[in-house]
C-alpha atoms as a PDB file:
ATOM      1  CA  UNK A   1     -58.294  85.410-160.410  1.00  0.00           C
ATOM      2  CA  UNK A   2     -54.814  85.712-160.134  1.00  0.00           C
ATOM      3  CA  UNK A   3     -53.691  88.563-162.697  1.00  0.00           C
ATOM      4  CA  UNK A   4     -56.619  90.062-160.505  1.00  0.00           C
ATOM      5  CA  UNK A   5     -55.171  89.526-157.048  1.00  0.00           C
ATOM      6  CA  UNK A   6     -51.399  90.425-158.296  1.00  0.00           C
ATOM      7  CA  UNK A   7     -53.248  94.087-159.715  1.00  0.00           C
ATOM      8  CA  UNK A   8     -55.050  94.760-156.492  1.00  0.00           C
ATOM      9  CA  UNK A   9     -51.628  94.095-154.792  1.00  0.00           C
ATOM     10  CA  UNK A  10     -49.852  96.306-157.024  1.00  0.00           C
ATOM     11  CA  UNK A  11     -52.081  99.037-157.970  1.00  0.00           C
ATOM     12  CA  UNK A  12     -50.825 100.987-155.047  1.00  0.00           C
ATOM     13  CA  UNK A  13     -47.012 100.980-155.015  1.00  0.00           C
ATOM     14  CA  UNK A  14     -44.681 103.584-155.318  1.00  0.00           C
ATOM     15  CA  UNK A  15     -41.423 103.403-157.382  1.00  0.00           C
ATOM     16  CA  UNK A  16     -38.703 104.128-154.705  1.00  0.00           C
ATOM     17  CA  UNK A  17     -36.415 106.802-155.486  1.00  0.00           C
ATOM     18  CA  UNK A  18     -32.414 105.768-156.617  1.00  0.00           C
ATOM     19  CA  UNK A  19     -30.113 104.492-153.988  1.00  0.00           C
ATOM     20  CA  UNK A  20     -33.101 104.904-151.567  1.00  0.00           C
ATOM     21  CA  UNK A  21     -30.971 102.458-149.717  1.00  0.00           C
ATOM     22  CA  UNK A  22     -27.771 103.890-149.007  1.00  0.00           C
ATOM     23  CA  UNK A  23     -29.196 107.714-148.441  1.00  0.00           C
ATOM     24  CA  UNK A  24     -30.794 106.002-145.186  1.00  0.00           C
ATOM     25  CA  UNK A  25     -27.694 103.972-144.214  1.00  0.00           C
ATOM     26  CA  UNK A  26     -25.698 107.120-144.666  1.00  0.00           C
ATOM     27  CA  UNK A  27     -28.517 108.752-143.039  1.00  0.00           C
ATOM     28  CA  UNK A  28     -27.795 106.285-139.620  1.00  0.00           C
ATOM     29  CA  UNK A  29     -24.410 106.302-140.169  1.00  0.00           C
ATOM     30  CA  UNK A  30     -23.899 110.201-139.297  1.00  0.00           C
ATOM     31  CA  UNK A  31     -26.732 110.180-136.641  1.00  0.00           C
ATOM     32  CA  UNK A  32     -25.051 107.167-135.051  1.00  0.00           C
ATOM     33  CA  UNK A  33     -21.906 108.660-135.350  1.00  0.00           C
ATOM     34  CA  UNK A  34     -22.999 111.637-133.563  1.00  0.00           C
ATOM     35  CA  UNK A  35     -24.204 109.761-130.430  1.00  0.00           C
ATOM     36  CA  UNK A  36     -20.821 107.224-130.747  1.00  0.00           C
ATOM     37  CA  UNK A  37     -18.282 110.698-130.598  1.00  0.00           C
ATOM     38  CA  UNK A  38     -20.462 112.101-127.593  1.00  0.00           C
ATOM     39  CA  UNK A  39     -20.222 108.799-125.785  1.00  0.00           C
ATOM     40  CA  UNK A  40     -16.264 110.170-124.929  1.00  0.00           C
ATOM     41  CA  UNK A  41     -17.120 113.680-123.675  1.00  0.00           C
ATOM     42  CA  UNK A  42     -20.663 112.421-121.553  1.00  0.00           C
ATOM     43  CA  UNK A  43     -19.292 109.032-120.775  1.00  0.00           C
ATOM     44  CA  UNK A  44     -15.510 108.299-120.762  1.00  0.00           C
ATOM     45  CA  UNK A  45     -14.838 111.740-119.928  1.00  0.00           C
ATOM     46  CA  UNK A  46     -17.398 112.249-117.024  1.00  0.00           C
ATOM     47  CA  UNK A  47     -18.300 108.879-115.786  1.00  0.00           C
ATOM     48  CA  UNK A  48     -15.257 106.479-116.625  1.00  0.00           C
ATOM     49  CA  UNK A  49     -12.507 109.462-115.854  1.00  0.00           C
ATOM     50  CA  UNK A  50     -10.694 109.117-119.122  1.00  0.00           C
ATOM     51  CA  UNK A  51     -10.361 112.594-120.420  1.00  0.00           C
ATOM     52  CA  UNK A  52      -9.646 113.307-123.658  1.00  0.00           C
ATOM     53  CA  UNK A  53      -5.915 113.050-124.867  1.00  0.00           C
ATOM     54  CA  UNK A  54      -4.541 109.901-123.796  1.00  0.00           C
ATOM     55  CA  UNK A  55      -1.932 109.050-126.472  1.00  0.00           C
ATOM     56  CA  UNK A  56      -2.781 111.341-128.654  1.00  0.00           C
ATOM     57  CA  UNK A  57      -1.455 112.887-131.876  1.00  0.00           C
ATOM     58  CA  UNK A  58       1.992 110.080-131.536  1.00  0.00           C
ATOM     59  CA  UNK A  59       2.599 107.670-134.225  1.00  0.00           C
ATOM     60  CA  UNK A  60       0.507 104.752-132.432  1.00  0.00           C
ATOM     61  CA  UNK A  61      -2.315 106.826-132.111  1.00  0.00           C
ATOM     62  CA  UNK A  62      -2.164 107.165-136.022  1.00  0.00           C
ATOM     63  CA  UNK A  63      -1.921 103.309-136.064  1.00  0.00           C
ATOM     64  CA  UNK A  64      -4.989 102.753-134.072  1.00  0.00           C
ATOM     65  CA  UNK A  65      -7.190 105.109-136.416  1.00  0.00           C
ATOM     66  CA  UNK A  66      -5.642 103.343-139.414  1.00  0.00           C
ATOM     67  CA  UNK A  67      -6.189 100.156-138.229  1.00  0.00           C
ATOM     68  CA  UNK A  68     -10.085 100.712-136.537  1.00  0.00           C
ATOM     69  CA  UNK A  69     -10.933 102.530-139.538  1.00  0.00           C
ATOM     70  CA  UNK A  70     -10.044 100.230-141.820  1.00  0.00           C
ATOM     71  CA  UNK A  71     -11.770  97.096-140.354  1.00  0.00           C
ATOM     72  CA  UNK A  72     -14.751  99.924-139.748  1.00  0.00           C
ATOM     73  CA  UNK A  73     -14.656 100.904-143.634  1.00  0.00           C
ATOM     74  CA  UNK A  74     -15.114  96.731-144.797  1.00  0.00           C
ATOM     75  CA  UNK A  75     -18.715  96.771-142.680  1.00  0.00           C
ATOM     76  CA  UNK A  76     -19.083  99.852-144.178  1.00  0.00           C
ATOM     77  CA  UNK A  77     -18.761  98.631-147.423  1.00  0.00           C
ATOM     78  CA  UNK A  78     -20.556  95.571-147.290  1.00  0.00           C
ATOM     79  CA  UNK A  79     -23.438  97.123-145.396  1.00  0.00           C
ATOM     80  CA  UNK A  80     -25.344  97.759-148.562  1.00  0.00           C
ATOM     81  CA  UNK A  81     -24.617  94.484-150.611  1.00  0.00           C
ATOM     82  CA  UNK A  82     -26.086  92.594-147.516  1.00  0.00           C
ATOM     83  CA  UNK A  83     -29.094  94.442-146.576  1.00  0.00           C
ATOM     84  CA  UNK A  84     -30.673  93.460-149.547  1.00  0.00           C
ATOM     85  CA  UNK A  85     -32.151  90.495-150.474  1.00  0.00           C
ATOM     86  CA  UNK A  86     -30.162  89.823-153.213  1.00  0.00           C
ATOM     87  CA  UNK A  87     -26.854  90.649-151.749  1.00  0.00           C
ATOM     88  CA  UNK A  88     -23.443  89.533-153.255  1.00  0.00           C
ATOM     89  CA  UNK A  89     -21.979  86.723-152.377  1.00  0.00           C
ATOM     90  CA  UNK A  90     -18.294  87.800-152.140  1.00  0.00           C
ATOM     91  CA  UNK A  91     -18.908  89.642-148.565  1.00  0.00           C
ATOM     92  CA  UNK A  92     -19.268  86.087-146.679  1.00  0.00           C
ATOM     93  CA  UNK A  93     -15.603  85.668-147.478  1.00  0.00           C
ATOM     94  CA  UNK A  94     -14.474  88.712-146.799  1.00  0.00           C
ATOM     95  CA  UNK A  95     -15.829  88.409-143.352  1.00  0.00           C
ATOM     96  CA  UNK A  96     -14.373  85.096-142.935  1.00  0.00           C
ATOM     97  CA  UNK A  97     -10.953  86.752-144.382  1.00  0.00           C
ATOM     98  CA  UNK A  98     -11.019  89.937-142.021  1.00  0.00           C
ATOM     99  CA  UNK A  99     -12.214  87.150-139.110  1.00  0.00           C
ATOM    100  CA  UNK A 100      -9.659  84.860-139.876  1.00  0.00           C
ATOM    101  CA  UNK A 101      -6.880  87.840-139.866  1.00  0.00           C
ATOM    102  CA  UNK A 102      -8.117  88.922-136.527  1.00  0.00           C
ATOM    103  CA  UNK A 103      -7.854  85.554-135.381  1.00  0.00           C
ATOM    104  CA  UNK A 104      -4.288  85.128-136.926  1.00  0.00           C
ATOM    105  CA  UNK A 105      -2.890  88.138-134.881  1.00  0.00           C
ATOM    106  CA  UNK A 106      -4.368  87.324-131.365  1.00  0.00           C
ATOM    107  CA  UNK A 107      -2.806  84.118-132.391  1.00  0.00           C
ATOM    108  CA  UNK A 108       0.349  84.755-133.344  1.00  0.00           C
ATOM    109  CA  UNK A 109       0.622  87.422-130.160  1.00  0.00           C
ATOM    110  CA  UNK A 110      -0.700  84.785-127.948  1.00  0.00           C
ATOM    111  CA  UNK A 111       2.711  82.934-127.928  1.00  0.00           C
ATOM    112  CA  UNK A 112       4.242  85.849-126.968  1.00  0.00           C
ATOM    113  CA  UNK A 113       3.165  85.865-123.188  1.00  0.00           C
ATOM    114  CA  UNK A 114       6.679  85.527-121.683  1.00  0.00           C
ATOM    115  CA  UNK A 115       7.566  87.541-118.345  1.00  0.00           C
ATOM    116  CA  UNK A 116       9.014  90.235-120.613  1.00  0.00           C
ATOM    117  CA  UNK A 117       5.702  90.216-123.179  1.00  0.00           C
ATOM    118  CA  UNK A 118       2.740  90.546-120.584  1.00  0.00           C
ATOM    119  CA  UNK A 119       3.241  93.931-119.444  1.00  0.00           C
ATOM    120  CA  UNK A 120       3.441  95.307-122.745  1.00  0.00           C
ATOM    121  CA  UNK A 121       0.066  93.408-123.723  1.00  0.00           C
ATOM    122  CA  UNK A 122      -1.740  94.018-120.618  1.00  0.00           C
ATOM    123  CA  UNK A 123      -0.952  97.735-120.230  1.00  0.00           C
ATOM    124  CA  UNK A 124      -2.699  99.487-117.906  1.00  0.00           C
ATOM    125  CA  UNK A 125      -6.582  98.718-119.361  1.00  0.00           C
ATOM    126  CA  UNK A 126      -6.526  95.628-121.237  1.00  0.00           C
ATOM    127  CA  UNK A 127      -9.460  94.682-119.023  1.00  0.00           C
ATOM    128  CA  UNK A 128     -11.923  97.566-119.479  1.00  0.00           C
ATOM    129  CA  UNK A 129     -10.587  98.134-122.910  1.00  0.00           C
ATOM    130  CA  UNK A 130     -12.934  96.001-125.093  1.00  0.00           C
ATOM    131  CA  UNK A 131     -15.813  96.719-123.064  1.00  0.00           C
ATOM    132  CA  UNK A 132     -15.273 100.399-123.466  1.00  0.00           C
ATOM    133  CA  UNK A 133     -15.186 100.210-127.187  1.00  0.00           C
ATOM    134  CA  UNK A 134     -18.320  98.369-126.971  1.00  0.00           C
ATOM    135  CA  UNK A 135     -19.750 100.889-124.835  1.00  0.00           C
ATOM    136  CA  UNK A 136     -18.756 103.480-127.242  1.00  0.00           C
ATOM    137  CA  UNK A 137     -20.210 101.560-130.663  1.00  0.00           C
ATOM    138  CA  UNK A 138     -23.404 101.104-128.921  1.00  0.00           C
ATOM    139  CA  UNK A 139     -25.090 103.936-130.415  1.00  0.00           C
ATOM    140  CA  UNK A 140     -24.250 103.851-133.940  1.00  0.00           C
ATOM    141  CA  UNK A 141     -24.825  99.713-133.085  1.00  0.00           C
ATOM    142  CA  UNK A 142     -28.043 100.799-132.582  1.00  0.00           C
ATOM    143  CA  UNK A 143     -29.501 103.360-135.064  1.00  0.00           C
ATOM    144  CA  UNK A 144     -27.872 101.016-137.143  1.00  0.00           C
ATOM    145  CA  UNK A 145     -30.200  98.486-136.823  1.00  0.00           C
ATOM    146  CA  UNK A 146     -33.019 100.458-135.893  1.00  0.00           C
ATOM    147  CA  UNK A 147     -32.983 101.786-139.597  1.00  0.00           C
ATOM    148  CA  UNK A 148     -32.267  98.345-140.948  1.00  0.00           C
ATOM    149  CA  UNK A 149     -35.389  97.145-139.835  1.00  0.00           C
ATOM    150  CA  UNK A 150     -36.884  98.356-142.761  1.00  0.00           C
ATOM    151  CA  UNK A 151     -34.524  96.373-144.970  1.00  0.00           C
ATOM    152  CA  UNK A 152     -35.129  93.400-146.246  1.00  0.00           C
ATOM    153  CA  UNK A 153     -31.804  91.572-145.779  1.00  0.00           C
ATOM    154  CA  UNK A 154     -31.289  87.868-147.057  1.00  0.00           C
ATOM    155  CA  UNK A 155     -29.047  87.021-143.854  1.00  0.00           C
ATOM    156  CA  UNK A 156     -29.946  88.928-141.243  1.00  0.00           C
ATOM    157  CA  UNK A 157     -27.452  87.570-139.241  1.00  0.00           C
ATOM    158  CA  UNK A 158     -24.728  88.612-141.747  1.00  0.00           C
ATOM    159  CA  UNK A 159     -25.927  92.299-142.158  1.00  0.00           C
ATOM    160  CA  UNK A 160     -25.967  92.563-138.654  1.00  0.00           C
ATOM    161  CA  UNK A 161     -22.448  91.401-138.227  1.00  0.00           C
ATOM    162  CA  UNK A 162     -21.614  94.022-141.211  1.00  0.00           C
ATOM    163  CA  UNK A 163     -23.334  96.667-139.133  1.00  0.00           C
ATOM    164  CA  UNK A 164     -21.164  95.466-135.539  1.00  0.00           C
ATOM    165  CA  UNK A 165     -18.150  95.592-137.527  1.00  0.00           C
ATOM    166  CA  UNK A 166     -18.420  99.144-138.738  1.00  0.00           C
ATOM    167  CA  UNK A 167     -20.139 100.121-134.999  1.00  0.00           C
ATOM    168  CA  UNK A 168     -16.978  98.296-133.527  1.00  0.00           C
ATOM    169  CA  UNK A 169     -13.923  99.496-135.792  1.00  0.00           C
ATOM    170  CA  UNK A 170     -15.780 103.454-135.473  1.00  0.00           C
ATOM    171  CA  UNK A 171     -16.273 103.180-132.054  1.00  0.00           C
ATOM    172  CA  UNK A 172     -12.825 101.848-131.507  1.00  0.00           C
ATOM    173  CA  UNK A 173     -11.557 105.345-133.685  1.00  0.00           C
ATOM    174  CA  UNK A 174     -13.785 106.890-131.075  1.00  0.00           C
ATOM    175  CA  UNK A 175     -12.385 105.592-128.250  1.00  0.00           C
ATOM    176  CA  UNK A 176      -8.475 105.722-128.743  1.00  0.00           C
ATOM    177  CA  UNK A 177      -8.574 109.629-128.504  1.00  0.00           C
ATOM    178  CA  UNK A 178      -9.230 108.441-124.812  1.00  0.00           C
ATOM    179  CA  UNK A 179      -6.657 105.493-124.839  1.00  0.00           C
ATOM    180  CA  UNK A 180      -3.491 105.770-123.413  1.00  0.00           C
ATOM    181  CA  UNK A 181      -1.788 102.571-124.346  1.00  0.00           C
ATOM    182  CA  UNK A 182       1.241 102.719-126.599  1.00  0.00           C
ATOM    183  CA  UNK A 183       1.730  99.702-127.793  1.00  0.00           C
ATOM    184  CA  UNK A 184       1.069  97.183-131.055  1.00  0.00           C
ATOM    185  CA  UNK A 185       0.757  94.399-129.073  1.00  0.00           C
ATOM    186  CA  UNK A 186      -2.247  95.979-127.103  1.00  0.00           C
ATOM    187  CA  UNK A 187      -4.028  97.412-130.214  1.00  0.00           C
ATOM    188  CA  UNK A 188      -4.064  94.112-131.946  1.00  0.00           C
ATOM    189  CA  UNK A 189      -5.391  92.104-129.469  1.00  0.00           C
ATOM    190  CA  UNK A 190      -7.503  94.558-127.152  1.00  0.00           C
ATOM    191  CA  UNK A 191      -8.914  96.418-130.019  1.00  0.00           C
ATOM    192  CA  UNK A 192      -9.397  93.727-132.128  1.00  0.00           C
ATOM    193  CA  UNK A 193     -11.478  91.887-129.364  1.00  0.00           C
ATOM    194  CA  UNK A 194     -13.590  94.881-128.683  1.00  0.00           C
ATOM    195  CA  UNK A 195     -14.588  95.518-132.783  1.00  0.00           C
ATOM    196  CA  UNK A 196     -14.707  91.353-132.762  1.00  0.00           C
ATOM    197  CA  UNK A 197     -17.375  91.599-129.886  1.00  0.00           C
ATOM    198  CA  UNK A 198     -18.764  94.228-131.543  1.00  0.00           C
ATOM    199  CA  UNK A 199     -19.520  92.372-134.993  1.00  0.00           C
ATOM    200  CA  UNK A 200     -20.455  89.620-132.800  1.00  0.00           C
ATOM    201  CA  UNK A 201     -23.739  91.108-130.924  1.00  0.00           C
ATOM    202  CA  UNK A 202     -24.541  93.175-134.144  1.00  0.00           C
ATOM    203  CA  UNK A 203     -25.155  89.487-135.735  1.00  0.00           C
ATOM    204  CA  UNK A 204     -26.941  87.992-132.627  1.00  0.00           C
ATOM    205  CA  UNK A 205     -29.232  91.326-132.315  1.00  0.00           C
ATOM    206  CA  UNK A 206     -29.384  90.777-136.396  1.00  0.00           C
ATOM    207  CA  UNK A 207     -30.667  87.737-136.602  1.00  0.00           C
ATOM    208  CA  UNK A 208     -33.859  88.451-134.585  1.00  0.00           C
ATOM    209  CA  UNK A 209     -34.208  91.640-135.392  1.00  0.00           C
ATOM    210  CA  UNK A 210     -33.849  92.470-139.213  1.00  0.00           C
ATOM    211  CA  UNK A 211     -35.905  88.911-139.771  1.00  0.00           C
ATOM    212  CA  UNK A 212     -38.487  89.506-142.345  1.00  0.00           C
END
């Protein structure tokens, strides 16, 4: 009876085709992209009056893109170990490492806040800053996860904070060709709270929505 059942549930599958996987995350990843770069030019731009230019092309503009990129690139990277069910166990403690470097520089900045500091670490937008970049991950956030549904992730919780933290460090790329700040201090603690935000409602939305 049971070699029976386990043919009747397998006389009709399908072998999927190689790296089935990644084509579709790759797939999300430029759609999502797409909608991210036009949140600037329909959004920022339009609504938010912060036209294009800001800082840009000047050596902390370089900076930011280095920086958002690269905490972008680790989600990136762990995306597909952790949206299977037999993902890798190394990308837990690379999140806790990237985490716990975040944490280290807000920290280490946070001592900082003398008379002379706070201007240079408020700027003019620390406030709307990490919202913004939030605003502007929200659609590859989103397609993101839409197409993950179809995964079959053993933490959902932890592929959803991979896909926040390449939404966030993206969208953060996205948004400092609209950013006029100019300094390190900023960057490291503005930006890093808007990616960390980011990563953090790409795990909450995660874990309830990429349950199997």
């Amino acid at each position: 009876m049971t070699d029976e059942l386990i043919d009747r549930l397998t006389s009709d599958l399908k072998p999927t085709a190689p790296r089935a996987l990644e084509k579709r995350l790759w797939l999300a990843l430029a759609l999502g992209l797409i909608g991210t770069l036009l949140v600037g030019p329909l959004v920022l731009d339009l609504v938010v009056g912060r036209p294009l230019g800001g800082a840009w092309g000047d050596s902390m503009f370089w900076g930011k893109l280095a920086y958002t990129i690269g905490l972008g690139s680790l989600g990136l990277l762990a995306l597909p170990a952790l949206s299977r069910p037999d993902q890798s166990r190394i990308w837990p403690l690379l999140f806790a490492g990237a985490l716990a470097m975040l944490a280290l520089i807000v920290g280490t900045l946070g001592w900082m806040q003398s008379d002379w500091a706070m201007p240079v670490l408020m700027g003019a937008t620390a406030l709307v800053c990490p919202w913004l970049i939030i605003l502007t991950a929200a659609p590859l956030l989103a397609v993101l996860l839409g197409m993950m549904r179809s995964f079959a992730p053993a933490s959902p919780t932890l592929a959803g904070l991979a896909a926040g933290l390449l939404s966030g460090g993206f969208g953060a790329a996205s948004y400092a060709f609209y950013c006029g700040e100019t300094s390190m201090m900023f960057m490291a603690v503005w930006y890093s709270l808007g990616i960390a935000l980011t990563a953090l409602l790409g795990a909450i939305i995660g874990r309830y929505l990429l349950r199997w």
